[in-house]
Protein backbone atom coordinates (compact mmCIF):
# COMPACT_ATOMS: atom_id res chain seq x y z
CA UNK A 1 89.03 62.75 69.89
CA UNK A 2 89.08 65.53 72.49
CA UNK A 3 89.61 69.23 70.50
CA UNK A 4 91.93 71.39 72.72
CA UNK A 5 88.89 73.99 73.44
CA UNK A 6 86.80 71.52 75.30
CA UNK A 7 89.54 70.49 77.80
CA UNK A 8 89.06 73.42 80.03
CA UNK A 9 86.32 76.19 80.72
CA UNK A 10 89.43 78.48 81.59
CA UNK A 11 92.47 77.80 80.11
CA UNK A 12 93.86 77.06 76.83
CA UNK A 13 94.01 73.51 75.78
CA UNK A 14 97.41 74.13 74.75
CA UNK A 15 98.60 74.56 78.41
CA UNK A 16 96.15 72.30 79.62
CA UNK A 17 97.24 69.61 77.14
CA UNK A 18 100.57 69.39 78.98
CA UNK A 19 98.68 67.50 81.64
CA UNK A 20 98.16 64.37 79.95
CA UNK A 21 100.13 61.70 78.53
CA UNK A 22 99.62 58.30 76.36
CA UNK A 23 97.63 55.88 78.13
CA UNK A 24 96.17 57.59 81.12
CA UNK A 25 92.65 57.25 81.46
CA UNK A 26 90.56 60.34 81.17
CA UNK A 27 86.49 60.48 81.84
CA UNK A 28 84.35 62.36 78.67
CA UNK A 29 81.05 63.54 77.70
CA UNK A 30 80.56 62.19 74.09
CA UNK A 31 79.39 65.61 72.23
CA UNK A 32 79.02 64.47 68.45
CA UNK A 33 79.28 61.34 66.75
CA UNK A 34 80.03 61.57 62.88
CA UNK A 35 79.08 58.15 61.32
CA UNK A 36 80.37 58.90 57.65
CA UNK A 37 83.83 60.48 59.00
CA UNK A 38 83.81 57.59 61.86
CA UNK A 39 84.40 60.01 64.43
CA UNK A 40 83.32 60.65 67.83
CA UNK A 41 84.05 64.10 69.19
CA UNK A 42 84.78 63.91 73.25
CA UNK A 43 84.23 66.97 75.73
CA UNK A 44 86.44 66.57 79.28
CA UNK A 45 85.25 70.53 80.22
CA UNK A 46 81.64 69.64 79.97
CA UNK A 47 81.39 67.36 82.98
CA UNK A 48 82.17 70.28 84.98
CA UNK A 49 79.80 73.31 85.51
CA UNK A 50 80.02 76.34 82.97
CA UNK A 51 81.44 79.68 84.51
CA UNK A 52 79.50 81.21 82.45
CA UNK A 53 76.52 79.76 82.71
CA UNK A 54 76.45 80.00 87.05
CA UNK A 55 74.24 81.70 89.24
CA UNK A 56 75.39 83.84 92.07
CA UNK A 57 74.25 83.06 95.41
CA UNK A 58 71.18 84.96 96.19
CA UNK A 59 70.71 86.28 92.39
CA UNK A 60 68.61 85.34 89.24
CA UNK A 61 72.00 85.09 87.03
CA UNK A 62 74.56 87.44 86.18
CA UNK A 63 73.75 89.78 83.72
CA UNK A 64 75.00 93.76 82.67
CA UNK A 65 74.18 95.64 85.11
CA UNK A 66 74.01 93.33 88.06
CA UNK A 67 75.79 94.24 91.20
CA UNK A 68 77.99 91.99 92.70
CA UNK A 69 80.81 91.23 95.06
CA UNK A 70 84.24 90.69 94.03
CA UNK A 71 86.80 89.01 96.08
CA UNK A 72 90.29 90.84 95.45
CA UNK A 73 93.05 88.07 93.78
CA UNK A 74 95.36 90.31 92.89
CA UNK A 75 96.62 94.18 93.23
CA UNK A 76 98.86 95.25 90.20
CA UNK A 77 99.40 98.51 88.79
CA UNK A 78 96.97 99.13 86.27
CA UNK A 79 93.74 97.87 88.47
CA UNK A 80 92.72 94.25 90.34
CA UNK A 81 92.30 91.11 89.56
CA UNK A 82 89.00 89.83 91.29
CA UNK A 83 86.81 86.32 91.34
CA UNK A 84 83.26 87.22 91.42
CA UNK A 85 81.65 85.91 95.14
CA UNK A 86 79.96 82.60 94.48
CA UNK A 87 81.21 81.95 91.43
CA UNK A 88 84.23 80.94 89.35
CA UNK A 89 84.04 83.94 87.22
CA UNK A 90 87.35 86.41 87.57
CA UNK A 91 87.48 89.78 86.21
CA UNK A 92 89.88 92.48 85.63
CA UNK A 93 88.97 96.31 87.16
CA UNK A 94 90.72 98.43 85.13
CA UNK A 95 92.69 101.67 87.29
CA UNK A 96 90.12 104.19 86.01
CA UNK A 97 87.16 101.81 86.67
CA UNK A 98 88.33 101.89 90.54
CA UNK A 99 86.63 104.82 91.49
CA UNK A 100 84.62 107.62 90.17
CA UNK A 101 87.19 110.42 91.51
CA UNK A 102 90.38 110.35 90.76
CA UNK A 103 92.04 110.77 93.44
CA UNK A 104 90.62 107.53 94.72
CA UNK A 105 91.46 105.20 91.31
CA UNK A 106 94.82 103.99 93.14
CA UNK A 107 95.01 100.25 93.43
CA UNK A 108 97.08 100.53 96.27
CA UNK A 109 94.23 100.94 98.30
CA UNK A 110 92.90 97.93 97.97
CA UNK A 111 94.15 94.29 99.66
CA UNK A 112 93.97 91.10 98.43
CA UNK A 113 91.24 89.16 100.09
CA UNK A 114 89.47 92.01 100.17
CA UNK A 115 85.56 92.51 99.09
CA UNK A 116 83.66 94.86 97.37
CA UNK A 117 81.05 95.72 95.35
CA UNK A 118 80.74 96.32 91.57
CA UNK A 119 78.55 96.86 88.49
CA UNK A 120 78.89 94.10 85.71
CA UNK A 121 79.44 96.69 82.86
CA UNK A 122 79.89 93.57 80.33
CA UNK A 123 78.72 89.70 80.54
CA UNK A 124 79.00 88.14 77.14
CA UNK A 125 78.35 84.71 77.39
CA UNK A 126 79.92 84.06 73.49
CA UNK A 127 82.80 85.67 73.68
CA UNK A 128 82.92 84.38 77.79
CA UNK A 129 84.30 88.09 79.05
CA UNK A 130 83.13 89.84 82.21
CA UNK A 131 83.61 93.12 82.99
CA UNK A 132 83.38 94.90 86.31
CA UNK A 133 82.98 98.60 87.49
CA UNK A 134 83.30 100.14 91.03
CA UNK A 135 83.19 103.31 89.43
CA UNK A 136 79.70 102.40 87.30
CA UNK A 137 78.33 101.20 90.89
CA UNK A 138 79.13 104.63 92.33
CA UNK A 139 77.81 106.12 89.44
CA UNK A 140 74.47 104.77 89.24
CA UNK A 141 74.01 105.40 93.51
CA UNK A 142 74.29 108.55 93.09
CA UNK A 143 72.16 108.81 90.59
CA UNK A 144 69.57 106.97 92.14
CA UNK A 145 69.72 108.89 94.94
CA UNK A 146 69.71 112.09 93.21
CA UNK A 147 66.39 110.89 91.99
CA UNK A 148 64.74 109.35 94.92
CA UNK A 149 65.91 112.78 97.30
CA UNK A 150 66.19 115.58 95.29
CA UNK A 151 67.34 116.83 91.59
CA UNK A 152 70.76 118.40 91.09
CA UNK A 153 69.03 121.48 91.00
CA UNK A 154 67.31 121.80 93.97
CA UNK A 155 70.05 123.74 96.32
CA UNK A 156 70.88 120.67 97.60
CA UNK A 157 74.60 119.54 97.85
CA UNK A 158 75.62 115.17 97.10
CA UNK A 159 76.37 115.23 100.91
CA UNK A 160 72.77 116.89 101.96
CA UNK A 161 70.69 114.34 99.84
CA UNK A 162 73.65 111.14 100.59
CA UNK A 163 73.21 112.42 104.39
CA UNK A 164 69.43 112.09 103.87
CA UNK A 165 69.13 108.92 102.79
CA UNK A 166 71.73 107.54 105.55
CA UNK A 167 70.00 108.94 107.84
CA UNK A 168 66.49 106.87 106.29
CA UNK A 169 68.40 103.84 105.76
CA UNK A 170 69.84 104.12 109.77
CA UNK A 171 65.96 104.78 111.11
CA UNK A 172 64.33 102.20 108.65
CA UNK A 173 67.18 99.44 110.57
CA UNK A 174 66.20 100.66 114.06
């Protein structure tokens, strides 16, 4: 017997059930075998690669706080729909997540097909969610560069030190 939740890594057996009819013939990974019940329990989703368990391209393995690219699906009202680069991972940025000002947390900026960057703000491998952040990226540049060129306090505006450290990442590429 196959149990609806190993069908598919990401959708729900029920709709995925609707695929198959009496008789076809189906390859399975054999995941139990119960001698005293005479049962063996079959798993179709395990011949394929967990989402969950991937590694993006050029990356140890995603984890909070990792930064990585998102490929735009989808622009709807309340925020985007992305697929996280090099994997089959897709994630929902909420509208307030889009940006750190407001003014720029309209998804109506953004295209489908589309790339760009974000902070994983939640990877729970038991409960298979991930959760990006533009705004968390943003967030934690600044803050970074705050440190590395200067406090908050020093006189120095977010465009001084940002212009600084431009201008060090321009001269360190030439």
């Amino acid at each position: 017997m196959v149990h609806l939740s190993d069908l598919d890594w990401k959708r729900p057996g029920e709709q995925v059930i609707e695929e198959y009819k009496k008789g076809d013939m189906v390859k399975a990974q054999v995941l139990d075998v119960d001698v005293e019940k005479e049962r063996i329990s079959l798993g179709i989703k395990q011949l394929g690669a967990d989402p969950f368990a991937q590694k993006v391209e050029g990356e140890a393995d995603l984890r909070k706080n990792a930064v990585v690219t998102c490929e735009i699906t989808e622009v709807k009202e309340g925020g985007l729909e992305v697929t996280i680069s090099g994997t089959d991972l897709t994630a929902f940025i909420k509208r307030n997540e889009l940006a750190r000002d407001r003014a720029d947390q309209r998804p109506e900026r953004f295209a489908v097909g589309e790339k760009v960057d974000a902070r994983i703000t939640v990877f729970d491998r038991k409960a298979r969610k991930v959760s990006v952040s533009i705004k968390a990226l943003e967030m934690a540049e600044e803050k970074e560069a705050i440190a590395q060129y200067g406090s908050a306090d020093s006189g120095a505006s977010l465009g001084d030190i940002l212009g600084a450290a431009l201008k060090a990442r321009v001269d360190k590429k030439d």
